[in-house]
Protein backbone atom coordinates (compact mmCIF):
# COMPACT_ATOMS: atom_id res chain seq x y z
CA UNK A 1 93.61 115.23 81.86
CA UNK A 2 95.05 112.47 83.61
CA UNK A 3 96.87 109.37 82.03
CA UNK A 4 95.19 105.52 82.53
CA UNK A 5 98.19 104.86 84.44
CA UNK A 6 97.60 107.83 86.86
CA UNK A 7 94.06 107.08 87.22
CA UNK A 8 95.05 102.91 87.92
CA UNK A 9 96.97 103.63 90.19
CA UNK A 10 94.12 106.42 91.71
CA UNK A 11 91.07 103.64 91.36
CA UNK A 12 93.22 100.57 92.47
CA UNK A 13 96.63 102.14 94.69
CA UNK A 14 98.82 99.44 95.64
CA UNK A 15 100.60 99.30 98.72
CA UNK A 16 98.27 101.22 100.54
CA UNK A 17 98.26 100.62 104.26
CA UNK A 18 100.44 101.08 107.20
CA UNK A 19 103.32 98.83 108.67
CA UNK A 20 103.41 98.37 112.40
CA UNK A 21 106.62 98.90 113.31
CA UNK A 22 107.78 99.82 110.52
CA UNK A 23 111.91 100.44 109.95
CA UNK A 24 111.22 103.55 108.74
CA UNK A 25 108.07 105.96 108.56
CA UNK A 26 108.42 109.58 106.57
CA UNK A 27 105.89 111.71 106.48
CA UNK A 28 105.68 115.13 104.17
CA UNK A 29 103.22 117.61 103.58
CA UNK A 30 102.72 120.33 100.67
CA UNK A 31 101.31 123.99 102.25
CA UNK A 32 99.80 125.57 99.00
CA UNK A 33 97.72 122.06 98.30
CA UNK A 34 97.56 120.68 101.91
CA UNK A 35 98.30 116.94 100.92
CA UNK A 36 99.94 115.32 103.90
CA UNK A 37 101.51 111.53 102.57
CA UNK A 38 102.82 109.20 105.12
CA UNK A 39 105.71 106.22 103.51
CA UNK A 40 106.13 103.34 105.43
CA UNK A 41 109.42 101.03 104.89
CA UNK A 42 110.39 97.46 106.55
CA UNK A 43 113.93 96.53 105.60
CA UNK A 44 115.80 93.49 105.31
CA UNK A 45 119.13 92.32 104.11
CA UNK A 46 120.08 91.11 101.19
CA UNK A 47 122.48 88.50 100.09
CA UNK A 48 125.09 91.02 99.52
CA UNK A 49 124.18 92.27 102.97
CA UNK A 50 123.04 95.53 101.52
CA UNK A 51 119.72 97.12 103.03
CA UNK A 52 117.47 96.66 100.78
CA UNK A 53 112.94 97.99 100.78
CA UNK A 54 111.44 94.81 101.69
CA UNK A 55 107.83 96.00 101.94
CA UNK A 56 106.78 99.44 101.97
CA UNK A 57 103.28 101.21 102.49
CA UNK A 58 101.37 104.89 102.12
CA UNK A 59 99.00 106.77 103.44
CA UNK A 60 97.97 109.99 101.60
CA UNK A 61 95.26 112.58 102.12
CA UNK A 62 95.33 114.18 98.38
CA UNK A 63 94.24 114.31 95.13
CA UNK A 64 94.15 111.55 92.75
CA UNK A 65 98.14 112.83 91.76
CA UNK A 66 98.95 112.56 95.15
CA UNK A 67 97.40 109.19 95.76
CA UNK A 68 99.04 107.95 92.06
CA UNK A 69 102.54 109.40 92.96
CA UNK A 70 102.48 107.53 96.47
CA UNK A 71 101.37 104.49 94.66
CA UNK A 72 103.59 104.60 92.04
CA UNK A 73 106.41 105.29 94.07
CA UNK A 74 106.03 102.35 96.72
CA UNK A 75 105.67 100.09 93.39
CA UNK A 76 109.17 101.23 92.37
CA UNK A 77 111.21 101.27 95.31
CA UNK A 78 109.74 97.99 96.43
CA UNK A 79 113.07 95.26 96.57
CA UNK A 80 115.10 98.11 95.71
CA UNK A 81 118.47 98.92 98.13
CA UNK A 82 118.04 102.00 99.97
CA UNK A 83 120.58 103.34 98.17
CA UNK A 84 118.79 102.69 95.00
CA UNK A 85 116.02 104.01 96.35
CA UNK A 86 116.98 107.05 97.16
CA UNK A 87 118.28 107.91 93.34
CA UNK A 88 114.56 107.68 92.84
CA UNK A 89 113.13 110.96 91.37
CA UNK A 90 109.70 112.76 91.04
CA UNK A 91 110.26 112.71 86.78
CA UNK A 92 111.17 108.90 87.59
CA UNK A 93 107.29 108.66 89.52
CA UNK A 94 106.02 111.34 86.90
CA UNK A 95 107.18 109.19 83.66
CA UNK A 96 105.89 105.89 85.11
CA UNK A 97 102.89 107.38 85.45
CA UNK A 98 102.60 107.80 81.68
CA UNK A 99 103.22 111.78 82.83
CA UNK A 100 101.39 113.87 85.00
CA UNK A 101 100.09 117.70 84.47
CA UNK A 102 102.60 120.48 85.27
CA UNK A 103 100.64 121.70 88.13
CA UNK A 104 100.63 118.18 89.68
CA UNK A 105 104.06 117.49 89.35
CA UNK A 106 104.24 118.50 93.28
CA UNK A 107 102.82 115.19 93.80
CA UNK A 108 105.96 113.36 92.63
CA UNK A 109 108.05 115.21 94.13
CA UNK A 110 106.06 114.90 98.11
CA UNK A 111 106.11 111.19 96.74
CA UNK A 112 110.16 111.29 96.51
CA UNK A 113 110.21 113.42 99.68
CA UNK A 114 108.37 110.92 101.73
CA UNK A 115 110.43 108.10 100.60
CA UNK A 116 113.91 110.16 101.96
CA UNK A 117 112.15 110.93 105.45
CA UNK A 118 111.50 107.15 105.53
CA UNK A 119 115.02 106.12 104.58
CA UNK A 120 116.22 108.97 106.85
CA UNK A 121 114.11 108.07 109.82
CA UNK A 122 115.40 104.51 109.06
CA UNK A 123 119.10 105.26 109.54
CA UNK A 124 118.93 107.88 112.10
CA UNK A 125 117.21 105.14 114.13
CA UNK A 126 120.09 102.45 113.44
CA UNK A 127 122.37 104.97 114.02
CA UNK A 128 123.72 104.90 110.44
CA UNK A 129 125.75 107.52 108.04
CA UNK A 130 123.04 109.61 106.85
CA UNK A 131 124.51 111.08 103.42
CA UNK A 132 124.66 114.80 103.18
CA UNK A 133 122.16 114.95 100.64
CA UNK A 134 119.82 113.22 102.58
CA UNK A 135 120.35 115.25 105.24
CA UNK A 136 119.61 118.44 103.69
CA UNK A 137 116.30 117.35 101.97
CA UNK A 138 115.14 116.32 105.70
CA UNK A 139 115.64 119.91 106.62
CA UNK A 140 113.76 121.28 103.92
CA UNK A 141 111.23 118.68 104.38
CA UNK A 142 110.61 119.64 107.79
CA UNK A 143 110.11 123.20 107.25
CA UNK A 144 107.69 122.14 104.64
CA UNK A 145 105.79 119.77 107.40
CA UNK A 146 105.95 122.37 109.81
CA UNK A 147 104.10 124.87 107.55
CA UNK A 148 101.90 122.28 106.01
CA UNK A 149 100.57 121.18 109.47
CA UNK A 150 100.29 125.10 110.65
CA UNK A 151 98.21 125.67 107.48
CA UNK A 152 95.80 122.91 108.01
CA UNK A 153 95.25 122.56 111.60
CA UNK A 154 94.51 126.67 111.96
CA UNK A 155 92.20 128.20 109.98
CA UNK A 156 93.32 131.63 111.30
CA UNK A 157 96.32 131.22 109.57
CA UNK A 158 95.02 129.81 106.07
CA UNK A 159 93.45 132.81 106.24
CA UNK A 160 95.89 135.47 107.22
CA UNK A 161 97.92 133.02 104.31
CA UNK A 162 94.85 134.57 101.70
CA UNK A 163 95.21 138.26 102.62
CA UNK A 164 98.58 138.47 101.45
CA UNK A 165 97.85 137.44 98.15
């Protein structure tokens, strides 16, 4: 069962779109479900000159998690610093969402993902430090995009995937 925050956020997503020319554009994908989520991120400075989200959009072909975490997650790192931003966590998307079921808590956690590739694809392209741990989520990320977009584009290996369970 979901919560009425989960299913808001489902019925009525905010920040749903894409930016042209966006700063920033991460996309993820999760190979067991198949949800693919694109974040989008424009970013300004601030008066402390700090980089900070000043709009940010999703696209995400998912469940009603999915669509909820990518939602929820553009709501909260909306005006944020990127910093800021990327301290966000899938319990942070998970617990504004009034909770979500254990076997949806993937969806948080793609949410949180596609935030980082943004960020990441933000400061690789501005040719600024990209912090370690930032770094080594993008790797992971990949692999999980690469195998996500194998999965989903060839039938012949979803199911090869099925005989070997």
């Amino acid at each position: 069962m979901y919560s009425k925050e989960v299913m808001d956020h489902f019925a009525n997503p905010r920040n749903i779109g894409i930016i042209e020319n966006a700063d920033g554009v991460g996309k993820v994908g999760n190979y067991v479900c198949g949800d693919i989520m694109w974040i989008y991120i424009k970013v300004r400075k601030n008066e402390n000159d700090e980089d900070i989200i000043d709009d940010i959009r999703f696209k995400t072909m998912g469940c009603a998690a999915a669509i909820a975490s990518s939602s929820m997650a553009t709501e909260l790192a909306k005006g944020k610093t990127i910093s800021d931003a990327l301290k966000m966590t899938k319990q942070n998307i998970a617990d504004s969402l009034g909770g979500l079921p254990a076997v949806k808590l993937h969806c948080s956690l793609l949410a949180t993902d596609a935030l980082v590739e943004a960020i990441y694809d933000y400061l690789s392209k501005n040719s600024l430090p990209v912090p370690d741990d930032v770094l080594r989520k993008h790797e992971r990320i990949k692999i999980d995009l690469e195998k996500t977009e194998k999965m989903c584009l060839n039938p012949k290996a979803q199911e090869n995937s099925l005989k070997k369970d």
